[in-house]
C-alpha atoms as a PDB file:
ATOM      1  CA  UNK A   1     -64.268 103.339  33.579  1.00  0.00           C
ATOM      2  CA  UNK A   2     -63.108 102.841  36.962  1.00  0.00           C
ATOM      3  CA  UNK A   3     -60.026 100.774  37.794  1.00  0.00           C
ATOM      4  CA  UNK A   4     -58.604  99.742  41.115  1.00  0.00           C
ATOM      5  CA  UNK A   5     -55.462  99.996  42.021  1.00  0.00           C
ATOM      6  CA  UNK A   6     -55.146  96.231  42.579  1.00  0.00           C
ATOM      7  CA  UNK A   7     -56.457  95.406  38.941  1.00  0.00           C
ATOM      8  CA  UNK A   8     -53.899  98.368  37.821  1.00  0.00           C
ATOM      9  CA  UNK A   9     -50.995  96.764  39.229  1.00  0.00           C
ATOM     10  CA  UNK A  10     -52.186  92.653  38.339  1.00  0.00           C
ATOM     11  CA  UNK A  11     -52.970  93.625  34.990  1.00  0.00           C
ATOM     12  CA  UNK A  12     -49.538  95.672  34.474  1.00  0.00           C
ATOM     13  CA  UNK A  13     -47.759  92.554  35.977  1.00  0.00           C
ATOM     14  CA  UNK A  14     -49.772  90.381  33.821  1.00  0.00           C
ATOM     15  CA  UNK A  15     -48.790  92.228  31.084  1.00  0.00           C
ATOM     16  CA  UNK A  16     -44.789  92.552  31.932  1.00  0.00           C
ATOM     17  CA  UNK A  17     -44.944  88.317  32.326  1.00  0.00           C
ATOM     18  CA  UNK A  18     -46.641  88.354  28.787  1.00  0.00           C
ATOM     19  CA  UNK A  19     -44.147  90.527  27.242  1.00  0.00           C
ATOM     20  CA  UNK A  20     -41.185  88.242  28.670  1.00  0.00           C
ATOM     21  CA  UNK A  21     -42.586  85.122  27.657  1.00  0.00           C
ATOM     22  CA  UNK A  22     -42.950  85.972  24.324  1.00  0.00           C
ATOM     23  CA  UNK A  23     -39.621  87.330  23.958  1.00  0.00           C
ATOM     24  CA  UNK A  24     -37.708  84.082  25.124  1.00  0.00           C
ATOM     25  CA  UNK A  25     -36.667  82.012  22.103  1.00  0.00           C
ATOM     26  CA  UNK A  26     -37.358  78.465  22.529  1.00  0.00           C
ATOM     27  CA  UNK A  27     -34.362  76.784  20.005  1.00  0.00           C
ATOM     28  CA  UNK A  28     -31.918  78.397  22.467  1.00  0.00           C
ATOM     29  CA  UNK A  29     -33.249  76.488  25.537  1.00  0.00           C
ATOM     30  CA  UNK A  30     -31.201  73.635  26.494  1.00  0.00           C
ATOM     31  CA  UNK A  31     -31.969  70.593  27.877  1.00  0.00           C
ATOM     32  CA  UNK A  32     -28.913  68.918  28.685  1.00  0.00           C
ATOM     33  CA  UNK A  33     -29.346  64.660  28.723  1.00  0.00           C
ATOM     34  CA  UNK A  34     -27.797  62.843  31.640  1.00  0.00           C
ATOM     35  CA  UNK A  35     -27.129  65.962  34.003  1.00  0.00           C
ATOM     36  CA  UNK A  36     -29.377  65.109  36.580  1.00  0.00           C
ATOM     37  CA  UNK A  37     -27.886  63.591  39.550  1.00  0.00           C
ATOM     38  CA  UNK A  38     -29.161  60.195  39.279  1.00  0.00           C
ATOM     39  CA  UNK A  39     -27.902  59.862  35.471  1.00  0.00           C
ATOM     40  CA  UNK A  40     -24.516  61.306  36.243  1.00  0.00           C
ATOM     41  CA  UNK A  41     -24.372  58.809  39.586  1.00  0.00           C
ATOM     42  CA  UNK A  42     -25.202  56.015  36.663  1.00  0.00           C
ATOM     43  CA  UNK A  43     -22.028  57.059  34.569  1.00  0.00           C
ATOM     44  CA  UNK A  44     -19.746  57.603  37.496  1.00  0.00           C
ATOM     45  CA  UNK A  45     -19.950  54.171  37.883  1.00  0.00           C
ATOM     46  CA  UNK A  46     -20.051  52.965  34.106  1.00  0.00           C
ATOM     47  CA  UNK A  47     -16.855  55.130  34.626  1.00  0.00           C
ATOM     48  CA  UNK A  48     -15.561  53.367  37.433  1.00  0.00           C
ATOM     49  CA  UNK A  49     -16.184  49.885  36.391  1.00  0.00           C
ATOM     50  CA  UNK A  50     -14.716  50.138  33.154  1.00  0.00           C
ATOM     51  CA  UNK A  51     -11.468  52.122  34.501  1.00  0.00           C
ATOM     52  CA  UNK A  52     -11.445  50.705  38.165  1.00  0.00           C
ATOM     53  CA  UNK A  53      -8.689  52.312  40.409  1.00  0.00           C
ATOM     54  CA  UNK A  54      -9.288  51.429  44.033  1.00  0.00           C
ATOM     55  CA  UNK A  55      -6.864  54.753  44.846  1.00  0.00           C
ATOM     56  CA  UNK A  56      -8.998  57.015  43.162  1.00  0.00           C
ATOM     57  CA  UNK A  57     -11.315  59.143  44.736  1.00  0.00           C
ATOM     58  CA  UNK A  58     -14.985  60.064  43.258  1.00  0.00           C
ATOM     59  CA  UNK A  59     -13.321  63.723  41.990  1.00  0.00           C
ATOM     60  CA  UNK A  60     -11.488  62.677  38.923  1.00  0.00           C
ATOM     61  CA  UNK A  61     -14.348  60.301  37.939  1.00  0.00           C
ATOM     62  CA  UNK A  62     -17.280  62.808  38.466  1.00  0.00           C
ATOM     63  CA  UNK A  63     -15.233  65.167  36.310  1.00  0.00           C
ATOM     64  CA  UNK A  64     -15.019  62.636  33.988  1.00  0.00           C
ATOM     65  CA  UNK A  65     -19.016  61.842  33.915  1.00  0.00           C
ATOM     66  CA  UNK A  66     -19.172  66.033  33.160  1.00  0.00           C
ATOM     67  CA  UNK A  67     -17.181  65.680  30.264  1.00  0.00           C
ATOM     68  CA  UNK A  68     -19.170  62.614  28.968  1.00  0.00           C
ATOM     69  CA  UNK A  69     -22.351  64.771  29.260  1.00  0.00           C
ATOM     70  CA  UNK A  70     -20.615  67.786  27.443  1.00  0.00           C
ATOM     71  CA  UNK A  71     -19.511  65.729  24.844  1.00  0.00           C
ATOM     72  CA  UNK A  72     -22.763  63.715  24.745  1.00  0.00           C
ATOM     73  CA  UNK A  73     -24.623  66.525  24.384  1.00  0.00           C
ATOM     74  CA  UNK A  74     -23.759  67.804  20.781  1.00  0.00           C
ATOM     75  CA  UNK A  75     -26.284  67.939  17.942  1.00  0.00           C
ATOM     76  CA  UNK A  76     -24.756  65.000  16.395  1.00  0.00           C
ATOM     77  CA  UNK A  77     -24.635  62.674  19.619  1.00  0.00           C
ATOM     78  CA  UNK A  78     -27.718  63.732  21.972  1.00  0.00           C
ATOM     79  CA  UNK A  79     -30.083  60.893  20.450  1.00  0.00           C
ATOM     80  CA  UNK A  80     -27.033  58.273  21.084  1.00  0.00           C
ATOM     81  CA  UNK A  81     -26.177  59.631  24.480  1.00  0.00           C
ATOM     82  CA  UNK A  82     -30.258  59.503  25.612  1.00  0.00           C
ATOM     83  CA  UNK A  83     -31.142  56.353  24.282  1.00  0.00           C
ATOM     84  CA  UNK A  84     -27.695  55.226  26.097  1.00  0.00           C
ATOM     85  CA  UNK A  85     -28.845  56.176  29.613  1.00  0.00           C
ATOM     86  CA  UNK A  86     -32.596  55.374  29.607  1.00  0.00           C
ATOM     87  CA  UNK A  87     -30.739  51.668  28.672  1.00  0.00           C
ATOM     88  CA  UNK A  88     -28.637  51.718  32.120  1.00  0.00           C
ATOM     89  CA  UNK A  89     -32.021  52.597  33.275  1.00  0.00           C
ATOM     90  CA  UNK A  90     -33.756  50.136  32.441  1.00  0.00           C
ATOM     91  CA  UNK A  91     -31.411  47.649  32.921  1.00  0.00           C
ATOM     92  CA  UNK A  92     -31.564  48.906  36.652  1.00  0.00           C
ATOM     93  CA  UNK A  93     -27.164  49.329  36.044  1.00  0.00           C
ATOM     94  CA  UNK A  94     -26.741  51.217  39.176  1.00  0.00           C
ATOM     95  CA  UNK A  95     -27.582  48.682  41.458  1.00  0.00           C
ATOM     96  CA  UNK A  96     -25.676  45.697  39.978  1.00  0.00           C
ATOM     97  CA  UNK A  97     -23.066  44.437  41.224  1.00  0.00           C
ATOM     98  CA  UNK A  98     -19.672  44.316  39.637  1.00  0.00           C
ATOM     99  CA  UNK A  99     -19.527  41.365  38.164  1.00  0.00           C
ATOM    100  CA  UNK A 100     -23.195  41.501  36.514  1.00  0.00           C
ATOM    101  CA  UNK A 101     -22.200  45.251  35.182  1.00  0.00           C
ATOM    102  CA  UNK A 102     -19.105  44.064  33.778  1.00  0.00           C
ATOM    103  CA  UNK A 103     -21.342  41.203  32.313  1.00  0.00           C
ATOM    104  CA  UNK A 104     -23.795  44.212  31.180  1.00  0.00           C
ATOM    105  CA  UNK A 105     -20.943  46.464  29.616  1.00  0.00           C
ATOM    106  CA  UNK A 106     -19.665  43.856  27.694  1.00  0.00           C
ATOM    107  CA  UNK A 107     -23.151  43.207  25.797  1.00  0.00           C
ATOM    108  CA  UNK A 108     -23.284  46.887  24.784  1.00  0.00           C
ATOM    109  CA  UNK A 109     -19.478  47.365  24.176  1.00  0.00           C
ATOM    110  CA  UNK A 110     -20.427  47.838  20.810  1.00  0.00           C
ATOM    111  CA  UNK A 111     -22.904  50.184  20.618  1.00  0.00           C
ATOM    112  CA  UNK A 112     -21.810  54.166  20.203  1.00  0.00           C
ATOM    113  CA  UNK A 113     -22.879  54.862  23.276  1.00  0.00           C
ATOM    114  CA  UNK A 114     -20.256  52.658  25.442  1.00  0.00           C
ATOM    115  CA  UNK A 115     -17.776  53.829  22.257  1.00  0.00           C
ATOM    116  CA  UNK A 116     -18.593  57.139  23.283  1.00  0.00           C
ATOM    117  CA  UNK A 117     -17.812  56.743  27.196  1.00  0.00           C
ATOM    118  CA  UNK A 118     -14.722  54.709  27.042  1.00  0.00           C
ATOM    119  CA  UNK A 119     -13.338  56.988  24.038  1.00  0.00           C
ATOM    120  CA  UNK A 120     -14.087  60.190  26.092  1.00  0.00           C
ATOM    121  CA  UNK A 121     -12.873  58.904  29.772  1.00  0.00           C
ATOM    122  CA  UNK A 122     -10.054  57.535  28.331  1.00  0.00           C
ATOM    123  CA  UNK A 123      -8.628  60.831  27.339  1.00  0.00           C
ATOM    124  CA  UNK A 124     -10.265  63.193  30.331  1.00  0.00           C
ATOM    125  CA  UNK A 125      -9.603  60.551  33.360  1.00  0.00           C
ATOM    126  CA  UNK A 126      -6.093  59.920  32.591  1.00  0.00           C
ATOM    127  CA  UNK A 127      -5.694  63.497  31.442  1.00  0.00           C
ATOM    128  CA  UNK A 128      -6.751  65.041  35.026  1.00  0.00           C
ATOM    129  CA  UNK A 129      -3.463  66.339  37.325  1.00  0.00           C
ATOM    130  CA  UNK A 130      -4.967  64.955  40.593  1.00  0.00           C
ATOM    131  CA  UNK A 131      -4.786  61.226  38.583  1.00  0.00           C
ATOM    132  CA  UNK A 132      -1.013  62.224  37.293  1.00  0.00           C
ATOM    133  CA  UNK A 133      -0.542  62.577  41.386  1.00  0.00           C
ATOM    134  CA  UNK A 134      -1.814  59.427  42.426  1.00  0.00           C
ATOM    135  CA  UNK A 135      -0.139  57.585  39.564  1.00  0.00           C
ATOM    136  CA  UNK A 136       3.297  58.919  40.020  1.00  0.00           C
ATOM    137  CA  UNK A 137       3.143  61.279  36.609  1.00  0.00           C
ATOM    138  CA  UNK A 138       5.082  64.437  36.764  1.00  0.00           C
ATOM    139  CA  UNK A 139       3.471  65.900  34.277  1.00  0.00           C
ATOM    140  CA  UNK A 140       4.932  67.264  30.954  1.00  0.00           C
ATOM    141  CA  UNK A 141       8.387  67.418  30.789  1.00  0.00           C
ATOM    142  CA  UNK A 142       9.005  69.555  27.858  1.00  0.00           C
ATOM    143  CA  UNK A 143       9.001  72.642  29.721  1.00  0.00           C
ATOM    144  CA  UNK A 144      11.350  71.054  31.920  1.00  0.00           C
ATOM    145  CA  UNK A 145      14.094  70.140  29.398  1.00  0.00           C
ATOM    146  CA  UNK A 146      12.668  66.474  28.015  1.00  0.00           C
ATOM    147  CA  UNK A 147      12.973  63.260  29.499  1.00  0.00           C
ATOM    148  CA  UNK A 148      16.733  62.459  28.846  1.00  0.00           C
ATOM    149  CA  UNK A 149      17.796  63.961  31.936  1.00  0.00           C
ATOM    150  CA  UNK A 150      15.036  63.353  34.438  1.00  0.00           C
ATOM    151  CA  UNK A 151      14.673  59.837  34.425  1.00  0.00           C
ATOM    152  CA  UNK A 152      14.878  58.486  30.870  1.00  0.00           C
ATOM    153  CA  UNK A 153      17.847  56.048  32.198  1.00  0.00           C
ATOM    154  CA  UNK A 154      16.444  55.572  35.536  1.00  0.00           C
ATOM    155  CA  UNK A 155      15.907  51.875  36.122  1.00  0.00           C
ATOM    156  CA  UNK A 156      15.898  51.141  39.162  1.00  0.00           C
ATOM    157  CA  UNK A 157      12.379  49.062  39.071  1.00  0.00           C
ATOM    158  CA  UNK A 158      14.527  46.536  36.535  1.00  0.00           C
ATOM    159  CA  UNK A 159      17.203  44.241  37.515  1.00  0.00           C
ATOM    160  CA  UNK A 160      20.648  44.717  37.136  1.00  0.00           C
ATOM    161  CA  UNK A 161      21.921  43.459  33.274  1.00  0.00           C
ATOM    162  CA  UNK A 162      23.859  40.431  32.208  1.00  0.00           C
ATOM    163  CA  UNK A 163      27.145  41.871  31.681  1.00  0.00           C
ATOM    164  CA  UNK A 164      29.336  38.391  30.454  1.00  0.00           C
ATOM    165  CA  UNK A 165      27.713  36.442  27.830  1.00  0.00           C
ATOM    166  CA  UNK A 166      26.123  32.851  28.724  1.00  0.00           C
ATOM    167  CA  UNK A 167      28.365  30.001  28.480  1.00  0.00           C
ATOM    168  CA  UNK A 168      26.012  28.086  26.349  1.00  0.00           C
ATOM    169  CA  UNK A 169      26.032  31.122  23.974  1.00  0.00           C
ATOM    170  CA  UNK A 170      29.627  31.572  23.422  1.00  0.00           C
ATOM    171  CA  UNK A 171      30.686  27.840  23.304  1.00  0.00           C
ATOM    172  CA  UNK A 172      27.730  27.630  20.490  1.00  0.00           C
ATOM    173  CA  UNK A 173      29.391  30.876  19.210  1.00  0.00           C
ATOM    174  CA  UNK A 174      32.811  29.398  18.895  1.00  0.00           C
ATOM    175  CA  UNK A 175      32.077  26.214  17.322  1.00  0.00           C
ATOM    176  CA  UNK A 176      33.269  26.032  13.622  1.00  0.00           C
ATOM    177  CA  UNK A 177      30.892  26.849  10.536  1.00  0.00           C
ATOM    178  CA  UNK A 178      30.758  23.092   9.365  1.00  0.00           C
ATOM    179  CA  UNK A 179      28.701  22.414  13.125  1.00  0.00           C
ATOM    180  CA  UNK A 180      26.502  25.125  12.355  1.00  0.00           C
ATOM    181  CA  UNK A 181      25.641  23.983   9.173  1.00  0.00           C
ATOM    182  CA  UNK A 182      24.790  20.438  11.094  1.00  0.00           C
ATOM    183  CA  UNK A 183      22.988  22.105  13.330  1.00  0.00           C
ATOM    184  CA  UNK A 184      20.774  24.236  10.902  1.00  0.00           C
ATOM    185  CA  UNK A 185      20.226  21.052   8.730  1.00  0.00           C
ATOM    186  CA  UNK A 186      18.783  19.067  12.005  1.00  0.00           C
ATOM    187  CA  UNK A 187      16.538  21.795  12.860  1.00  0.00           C
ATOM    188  CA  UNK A 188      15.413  21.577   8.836  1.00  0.00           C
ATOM    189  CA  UNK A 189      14.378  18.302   9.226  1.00  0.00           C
ATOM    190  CA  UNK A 190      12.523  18.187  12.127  1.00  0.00           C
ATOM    191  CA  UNK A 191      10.516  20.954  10.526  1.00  0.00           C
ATOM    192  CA  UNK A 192       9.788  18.490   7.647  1.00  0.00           C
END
């Protein structure tokens, strides 16, 4: 039997891609739902339109949208979390406007799947440090000695308080018992 060198080395590649393939286990392949860019694009602004900061940039939000998908990818959650964004889909979400989206999010604020989003960007958007930044949060303070000194009695964003009591107050205060007693028994009647 004769055999070329070509058909030697096809066949042995053949043979080596055969091998391979059969060796890859098809349970451990994962398909992740809503990681392709257009269905993380859709929840960046499901994201966005249910936590709207005009300060924020697309960073915090996008790593948001990853954390939705991570989360929305368990065993338990993957039929929610596709069924979820082939409804956005359909309902053509990412090119409505605000108003009509807020209008859309508020007919499936129900379902698990908006449950899902809100409950999950709630924690991860507000938990990212660039966010802390642009909101003015210093971060955890127990490493830092608490809150009582570093700004637990700073109030400088509320007025100044009352020191002296109102006038009304303390001539009401100083009246005798018998014209409280009145007074109680008028407000008893008109309550009648």
């Amino acid at each position: 039997m004769n055999i070329s060198k070509r058909s030697f080395i096809f066949g042995s590649m053949a043979t080596t891609v055969l091998v391979a393939l059969w060796e890859i286990d098809v349970t451990k392949a994962a398909v992740k739902i809503g990681n392709s860019p257009d269905d993380k694009k859709l929840l960046v602004k499901m994201i966005r339109e249910v936590y709207p900061h005009d300060r924020f940039p697309d960073g915090p939000y996008e790593r948001t949208a990853d954390d939705v998908i991570n989360k929305g990818n368990t065993d338990d959650k993957k039929v929610m979390f596709s069924k979820g964004i082939e409804d956005l889909k359909k309902a053509k979400y990412v090119n409505l406007n605000f108003e009509k989206a807020t209008k859309h999010l508020k007919k499936i604020e129900k379902t698990d799947f908006f449950q899902h989003v809100r409950g999950t960007s709630t924690v991860t958007l507000y938990n990212d440090k660039e966010v802390w930044k642009l909101l003015g949060y210093e971060g955890y303070s127990f490493d830092k000695g608490g809150y009582i000194n570093r700004g637990f009695n700073d109030l400088d964003w509320l007025p100044n308080p009352r020191i002296e009591e109102h006038p009304d107050l303390a001539a009401f205060l100083s009246e005798s018992p018998k014209r409280f007693a009145e007074i109680k028994k008028m407000i008893a009647n008109e309550l009648n």
